[in-house]
PDB file of N, CA and C in Angstrom:
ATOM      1  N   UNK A   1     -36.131  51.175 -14.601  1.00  0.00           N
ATOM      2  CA  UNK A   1     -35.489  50.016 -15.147  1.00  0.00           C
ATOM      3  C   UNK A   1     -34.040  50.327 -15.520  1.00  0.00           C
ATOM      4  N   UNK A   2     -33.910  51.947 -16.077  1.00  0.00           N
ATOM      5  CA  UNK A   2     -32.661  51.404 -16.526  1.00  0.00           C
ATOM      6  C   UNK A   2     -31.143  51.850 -15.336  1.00  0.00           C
ATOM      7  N   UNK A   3     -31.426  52.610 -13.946  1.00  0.00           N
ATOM      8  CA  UNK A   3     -30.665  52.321 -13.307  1.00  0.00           C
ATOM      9  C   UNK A   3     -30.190  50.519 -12.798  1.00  0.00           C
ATOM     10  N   UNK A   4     -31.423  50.073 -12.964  1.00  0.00           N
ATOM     11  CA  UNK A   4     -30.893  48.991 -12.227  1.00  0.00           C
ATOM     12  C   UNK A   4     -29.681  47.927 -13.808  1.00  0.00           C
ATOM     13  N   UNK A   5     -30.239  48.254 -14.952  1.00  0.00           N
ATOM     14  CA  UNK A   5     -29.576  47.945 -15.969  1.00  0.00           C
ATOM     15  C   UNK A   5     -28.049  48.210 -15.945  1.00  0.00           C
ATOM     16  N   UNK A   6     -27.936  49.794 -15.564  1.00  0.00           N
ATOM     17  CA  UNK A   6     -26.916  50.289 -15.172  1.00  0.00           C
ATOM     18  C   UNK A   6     -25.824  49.509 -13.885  1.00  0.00           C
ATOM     19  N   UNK A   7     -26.876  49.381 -13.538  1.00  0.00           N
ATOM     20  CA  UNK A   7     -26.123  48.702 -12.405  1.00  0.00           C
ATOM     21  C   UNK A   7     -25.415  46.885 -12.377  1.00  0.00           C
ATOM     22  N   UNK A   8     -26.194  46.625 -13.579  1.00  0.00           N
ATOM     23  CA  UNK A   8     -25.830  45.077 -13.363  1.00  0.00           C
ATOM     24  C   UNK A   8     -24.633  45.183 -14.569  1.00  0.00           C
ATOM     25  N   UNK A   9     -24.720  46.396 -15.534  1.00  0.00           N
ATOM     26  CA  UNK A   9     -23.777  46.460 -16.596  1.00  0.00           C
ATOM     27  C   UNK A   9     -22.267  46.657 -15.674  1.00  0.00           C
ATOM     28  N   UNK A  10     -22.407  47.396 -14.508  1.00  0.00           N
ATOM     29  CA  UNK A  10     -21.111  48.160 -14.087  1.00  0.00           C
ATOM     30  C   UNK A  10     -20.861  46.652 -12.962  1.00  0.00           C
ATOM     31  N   UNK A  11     -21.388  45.863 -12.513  1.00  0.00           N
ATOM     32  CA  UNK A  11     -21.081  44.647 -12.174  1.00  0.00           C
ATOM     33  C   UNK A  11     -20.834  43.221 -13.083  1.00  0.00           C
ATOM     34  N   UNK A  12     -20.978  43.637 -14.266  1.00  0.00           N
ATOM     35  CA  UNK A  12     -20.579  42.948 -15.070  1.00  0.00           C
ATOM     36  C   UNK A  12     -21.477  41.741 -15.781  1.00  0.00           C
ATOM     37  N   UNK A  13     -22.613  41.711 -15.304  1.00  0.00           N
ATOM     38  CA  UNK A  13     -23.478  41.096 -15.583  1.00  0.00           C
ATOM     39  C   UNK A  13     -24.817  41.037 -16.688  1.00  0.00           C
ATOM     40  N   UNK A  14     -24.522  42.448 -16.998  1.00  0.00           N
ATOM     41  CA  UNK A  14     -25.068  42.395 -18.466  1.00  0.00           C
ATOM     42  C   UNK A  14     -23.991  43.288 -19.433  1.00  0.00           C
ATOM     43  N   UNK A  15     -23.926  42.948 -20.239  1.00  0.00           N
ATOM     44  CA  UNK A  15     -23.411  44.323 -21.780  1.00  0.00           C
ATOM     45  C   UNK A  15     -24.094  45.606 -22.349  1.00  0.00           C
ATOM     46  N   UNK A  16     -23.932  46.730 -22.440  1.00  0.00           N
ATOM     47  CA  UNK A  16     -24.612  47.078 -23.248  1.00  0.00           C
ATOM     48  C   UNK A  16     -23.861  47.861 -23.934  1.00  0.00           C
ATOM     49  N   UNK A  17     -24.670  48.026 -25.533  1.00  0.00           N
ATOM     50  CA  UNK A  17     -24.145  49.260 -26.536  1.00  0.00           C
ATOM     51  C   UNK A  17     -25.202  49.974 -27.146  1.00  0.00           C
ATOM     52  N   UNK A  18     -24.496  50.923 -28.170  1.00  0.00           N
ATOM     53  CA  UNK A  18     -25.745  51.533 -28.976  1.00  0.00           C
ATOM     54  C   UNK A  18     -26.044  50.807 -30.164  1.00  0.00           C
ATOM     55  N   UNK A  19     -27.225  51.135 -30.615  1.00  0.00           N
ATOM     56  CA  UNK A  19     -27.886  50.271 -32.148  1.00  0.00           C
ATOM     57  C   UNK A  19     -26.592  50.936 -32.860  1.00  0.00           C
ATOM     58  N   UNK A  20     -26.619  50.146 -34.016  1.00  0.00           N
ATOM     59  CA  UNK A  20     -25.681  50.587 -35.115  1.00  0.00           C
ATOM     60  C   UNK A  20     -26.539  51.651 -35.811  1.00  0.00           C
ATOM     61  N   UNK A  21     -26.217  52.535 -36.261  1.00  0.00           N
ATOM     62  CA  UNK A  21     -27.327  53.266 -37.695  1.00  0.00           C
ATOM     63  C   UNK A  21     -28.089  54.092 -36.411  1.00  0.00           C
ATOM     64  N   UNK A  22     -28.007  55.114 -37.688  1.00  0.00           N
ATOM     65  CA  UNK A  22     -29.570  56.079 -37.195  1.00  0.00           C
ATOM     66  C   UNK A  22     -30.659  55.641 -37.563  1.00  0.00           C
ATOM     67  N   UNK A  23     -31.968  55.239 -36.932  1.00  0.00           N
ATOM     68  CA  UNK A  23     -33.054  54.568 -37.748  1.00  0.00           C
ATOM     69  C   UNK A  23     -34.007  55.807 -38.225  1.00  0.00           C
ATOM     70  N   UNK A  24     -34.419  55.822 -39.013  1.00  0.00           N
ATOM     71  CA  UNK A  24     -35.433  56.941 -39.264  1.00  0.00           C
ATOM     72  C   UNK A  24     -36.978  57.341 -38.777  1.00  0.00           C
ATOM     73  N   UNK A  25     -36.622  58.609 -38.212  1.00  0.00           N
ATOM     74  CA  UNK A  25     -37.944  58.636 -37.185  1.00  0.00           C
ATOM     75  C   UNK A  25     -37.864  58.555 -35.502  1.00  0.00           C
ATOM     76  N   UNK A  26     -36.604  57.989 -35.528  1.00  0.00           N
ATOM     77  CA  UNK A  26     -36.473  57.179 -33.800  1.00  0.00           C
ATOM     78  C   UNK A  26     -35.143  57.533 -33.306  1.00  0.00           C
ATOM     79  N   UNK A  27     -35.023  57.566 -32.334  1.00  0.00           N
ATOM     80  CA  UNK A  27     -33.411  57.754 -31.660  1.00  0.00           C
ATOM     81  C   UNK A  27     -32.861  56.362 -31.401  1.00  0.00           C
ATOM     82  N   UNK A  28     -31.666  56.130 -31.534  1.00  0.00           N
ATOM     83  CA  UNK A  28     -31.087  54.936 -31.322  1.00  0.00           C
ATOM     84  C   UNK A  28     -31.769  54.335 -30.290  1.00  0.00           C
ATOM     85  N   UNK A  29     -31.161  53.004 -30.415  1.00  0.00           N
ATOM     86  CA  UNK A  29     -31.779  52.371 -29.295  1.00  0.00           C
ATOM     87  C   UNK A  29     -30.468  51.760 -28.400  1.00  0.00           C
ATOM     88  N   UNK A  30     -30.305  51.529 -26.975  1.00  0.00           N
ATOM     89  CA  UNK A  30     -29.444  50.995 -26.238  1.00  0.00           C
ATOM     90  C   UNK A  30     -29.906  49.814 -25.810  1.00  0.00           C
ATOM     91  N   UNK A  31     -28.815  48.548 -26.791  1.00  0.00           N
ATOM     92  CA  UNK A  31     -29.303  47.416 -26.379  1.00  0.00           C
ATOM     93  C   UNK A  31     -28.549  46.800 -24.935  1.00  0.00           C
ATOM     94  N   UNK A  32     -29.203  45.441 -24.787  1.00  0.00           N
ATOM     95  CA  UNK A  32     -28.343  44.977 -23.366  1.00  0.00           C
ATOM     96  C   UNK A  32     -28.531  43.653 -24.157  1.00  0.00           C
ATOM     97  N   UNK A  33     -27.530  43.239 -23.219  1.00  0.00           N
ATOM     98  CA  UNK A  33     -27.345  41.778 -23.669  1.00  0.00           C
ATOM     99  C   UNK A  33     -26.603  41.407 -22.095  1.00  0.00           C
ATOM    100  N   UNK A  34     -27.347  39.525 -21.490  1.00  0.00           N
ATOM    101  CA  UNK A  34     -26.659  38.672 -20.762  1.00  0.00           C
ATOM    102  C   UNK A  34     -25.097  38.536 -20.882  1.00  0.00           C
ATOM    103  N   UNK A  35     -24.182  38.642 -20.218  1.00  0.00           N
ATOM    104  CA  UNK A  35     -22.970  38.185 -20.023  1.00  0.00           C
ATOM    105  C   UNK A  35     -22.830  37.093 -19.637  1.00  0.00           C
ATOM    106  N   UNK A  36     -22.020  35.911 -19.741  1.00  0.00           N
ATOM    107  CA  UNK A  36     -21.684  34.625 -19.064  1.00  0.00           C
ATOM    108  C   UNK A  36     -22.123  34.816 -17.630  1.00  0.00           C
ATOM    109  N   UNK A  37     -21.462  35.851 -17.064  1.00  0.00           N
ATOM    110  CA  UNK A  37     -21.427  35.795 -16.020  1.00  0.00           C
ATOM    111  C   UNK A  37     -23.008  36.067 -15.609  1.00  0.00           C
ATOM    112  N   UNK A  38     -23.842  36.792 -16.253  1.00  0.00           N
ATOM    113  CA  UNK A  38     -24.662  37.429 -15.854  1.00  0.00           C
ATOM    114  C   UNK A  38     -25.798  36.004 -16.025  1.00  0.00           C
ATOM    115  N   UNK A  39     -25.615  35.187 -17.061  1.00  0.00           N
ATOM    116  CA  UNK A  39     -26.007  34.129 -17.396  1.00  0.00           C
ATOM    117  C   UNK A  39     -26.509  32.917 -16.392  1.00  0.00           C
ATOM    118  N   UNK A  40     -25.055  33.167 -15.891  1.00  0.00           N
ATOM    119  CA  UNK A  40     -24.720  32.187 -14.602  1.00  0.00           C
ATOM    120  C   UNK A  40     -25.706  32.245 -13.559  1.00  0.00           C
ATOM    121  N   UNK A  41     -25.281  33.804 -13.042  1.00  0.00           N
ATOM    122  CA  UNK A  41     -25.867  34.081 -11.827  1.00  0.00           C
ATOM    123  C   UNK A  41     -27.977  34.228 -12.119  1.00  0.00           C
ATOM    124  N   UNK A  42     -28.768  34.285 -13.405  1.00  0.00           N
ATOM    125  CA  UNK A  42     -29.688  34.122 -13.618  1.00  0.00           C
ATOM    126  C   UNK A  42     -30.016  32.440 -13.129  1.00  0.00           C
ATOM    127  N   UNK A  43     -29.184  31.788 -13.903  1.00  0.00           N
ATOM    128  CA  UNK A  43     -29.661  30.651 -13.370  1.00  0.00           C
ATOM    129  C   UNK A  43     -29.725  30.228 -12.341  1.00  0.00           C
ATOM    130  N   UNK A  44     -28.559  30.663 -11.793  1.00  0.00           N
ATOM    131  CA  UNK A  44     -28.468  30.476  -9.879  1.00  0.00           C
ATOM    132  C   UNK A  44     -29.800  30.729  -9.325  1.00  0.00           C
ATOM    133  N   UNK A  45     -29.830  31.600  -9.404  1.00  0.00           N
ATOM    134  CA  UNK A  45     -31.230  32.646  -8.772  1.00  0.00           C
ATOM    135  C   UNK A  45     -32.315  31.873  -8.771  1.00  0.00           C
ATOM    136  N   UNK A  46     -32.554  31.397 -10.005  1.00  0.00           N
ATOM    137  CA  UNK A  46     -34.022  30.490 -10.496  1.00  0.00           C
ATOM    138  C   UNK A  46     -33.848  29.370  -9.875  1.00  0.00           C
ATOM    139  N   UNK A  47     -32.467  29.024  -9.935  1.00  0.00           N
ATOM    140  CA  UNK A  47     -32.633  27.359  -9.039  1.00  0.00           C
ATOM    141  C   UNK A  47     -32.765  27.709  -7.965  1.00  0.00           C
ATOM    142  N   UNK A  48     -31.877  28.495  -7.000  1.00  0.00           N
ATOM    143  CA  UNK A  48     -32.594  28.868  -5.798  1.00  0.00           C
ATOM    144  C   UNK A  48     -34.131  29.139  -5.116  1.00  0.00           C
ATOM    145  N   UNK A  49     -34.544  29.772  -6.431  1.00  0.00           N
ATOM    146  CA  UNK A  49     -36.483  30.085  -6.448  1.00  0.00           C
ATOM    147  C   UNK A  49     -36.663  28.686  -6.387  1.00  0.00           C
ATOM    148  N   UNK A  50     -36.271  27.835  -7.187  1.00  0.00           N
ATOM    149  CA  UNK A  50     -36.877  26.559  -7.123  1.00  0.00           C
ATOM    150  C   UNK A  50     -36.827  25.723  -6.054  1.00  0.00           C
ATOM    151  N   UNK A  51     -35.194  25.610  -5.749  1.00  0.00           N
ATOM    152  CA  UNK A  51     -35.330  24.691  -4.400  1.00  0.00           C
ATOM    153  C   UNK A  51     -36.675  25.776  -3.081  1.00  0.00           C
ATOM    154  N   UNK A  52     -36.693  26.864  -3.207  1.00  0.00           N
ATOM    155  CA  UNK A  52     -38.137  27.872  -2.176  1.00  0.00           C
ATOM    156  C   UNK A  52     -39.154  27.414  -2.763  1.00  0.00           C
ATOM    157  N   UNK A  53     -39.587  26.611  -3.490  1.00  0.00           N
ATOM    158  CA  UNK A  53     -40.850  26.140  -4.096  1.00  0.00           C
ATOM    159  C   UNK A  53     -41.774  27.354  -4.587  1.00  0.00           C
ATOM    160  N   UNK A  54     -40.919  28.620  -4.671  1.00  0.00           N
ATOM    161  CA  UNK A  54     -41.048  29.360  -5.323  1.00  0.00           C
ATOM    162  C   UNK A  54     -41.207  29.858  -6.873  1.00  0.00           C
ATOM    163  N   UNK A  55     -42.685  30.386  -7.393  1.00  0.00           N
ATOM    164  CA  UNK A  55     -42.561  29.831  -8.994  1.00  0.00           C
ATOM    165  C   UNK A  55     -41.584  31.030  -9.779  1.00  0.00           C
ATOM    166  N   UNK A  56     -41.562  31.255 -10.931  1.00  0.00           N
ATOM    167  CA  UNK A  56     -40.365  31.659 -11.603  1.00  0.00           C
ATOM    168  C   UNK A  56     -40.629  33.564 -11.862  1.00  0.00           C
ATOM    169  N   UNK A  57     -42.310  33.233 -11.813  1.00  0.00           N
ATOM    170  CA  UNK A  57     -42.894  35.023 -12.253  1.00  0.00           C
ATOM    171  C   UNK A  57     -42.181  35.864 -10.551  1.00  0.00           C
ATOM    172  N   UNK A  58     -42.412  34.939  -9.450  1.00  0.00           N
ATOM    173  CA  UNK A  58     -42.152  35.706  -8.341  1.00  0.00           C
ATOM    174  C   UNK A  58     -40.983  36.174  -7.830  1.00  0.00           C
ATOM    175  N   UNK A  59     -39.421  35.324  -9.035  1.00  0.00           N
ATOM    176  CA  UNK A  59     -38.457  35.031  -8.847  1.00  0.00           C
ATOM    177  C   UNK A  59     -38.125  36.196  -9.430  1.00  0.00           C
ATOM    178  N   UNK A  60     -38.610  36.547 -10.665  1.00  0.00           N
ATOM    179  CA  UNK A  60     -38.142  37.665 -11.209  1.00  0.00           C
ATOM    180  C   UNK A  60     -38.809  39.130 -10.664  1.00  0.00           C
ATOM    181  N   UNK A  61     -39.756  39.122  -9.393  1.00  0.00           N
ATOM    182  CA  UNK A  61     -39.993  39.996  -8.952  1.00  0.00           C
ATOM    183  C   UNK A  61     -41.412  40.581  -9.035  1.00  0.00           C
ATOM    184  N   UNK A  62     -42.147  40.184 -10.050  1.00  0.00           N
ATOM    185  CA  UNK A  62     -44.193  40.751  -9.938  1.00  0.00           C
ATOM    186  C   UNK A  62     -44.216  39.049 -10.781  1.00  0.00           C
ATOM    187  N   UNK A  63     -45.422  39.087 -10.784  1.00  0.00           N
ATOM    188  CA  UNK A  63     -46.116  38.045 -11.574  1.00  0.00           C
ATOM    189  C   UNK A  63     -46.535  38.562 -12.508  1.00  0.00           C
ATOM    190  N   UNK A  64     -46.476  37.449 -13.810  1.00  0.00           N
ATOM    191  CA  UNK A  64     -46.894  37.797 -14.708  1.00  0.00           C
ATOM    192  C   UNK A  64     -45.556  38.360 -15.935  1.00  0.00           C
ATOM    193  N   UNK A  65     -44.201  37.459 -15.614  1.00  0.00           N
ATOM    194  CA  UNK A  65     -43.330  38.297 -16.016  1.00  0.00           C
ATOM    195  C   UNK A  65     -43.174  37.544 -17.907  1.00  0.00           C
ATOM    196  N   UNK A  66     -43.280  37.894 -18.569  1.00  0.00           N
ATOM    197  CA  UNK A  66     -43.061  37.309 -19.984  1.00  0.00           C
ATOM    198  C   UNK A  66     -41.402  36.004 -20.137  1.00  0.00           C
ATOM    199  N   UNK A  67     -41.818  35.469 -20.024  1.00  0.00           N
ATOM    200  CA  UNK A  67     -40.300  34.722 -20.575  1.00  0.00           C
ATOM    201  C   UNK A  67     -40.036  34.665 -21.929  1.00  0.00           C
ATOM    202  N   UNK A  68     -38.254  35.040 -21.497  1.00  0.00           N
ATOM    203  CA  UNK A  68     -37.841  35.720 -23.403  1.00  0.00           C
ATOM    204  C   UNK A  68     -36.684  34.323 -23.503  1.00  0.00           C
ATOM    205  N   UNK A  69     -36.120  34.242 -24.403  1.00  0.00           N
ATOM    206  CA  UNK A  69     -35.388  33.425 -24.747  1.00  0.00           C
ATOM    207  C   UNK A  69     -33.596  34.067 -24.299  1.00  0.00           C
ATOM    208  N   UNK A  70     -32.816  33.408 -23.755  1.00  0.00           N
ATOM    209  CA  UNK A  70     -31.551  33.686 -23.452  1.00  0.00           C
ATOM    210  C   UNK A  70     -30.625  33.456 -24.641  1.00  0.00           C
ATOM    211  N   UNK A  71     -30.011  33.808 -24.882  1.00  0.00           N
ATOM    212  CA  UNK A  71     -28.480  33.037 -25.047  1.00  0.00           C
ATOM    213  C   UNK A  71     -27.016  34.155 -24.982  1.00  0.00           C
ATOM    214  N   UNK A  72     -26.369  32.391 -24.597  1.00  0.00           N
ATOM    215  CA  UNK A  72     -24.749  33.023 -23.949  1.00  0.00           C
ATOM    216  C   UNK A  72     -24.370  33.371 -24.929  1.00  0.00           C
ATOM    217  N   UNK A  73     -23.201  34.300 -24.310  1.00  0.00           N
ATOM    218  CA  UNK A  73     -22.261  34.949 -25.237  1.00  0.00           C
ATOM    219  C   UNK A  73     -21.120  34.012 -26.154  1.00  0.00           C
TER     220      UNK A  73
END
């Protein structure tokens, strides 16, 4: 997972940084976050799945994928 993370960060399509704070017990964590852009092109994608009468778990690649909540930057 996280080359491909890597990869959409260095195309600009997601953000990422480190947690603030040392948490105790745990090593930081490296969050990601959607970019506008990255935003965009999600939705593209899904409408495209849609006009393929394609459903949304297959769009994102296996079935069965959890849907999380977005928001733009």
């Amino acid at each position: 997972m996280y080359p491909i993370l890597i990869r959409l960060a260095e195309r600009g399509l997601v953000e990422a940084c480190w947690e603030d704070g040392q948490p105790a017990g745990r090593p930081r964590r490296h969050l990601y976050r959607l970019t506008s852009g990255g935003l965009a092109a999600a939705r593209a994608a899904l409408a495209e799945q849609a006009q393929l009468g394609q459903p949304r778990a297959a769009a994102a690649g296996r079935a069965g994928v959890r849907r999380v909540a977005v928001r733009g930057t």
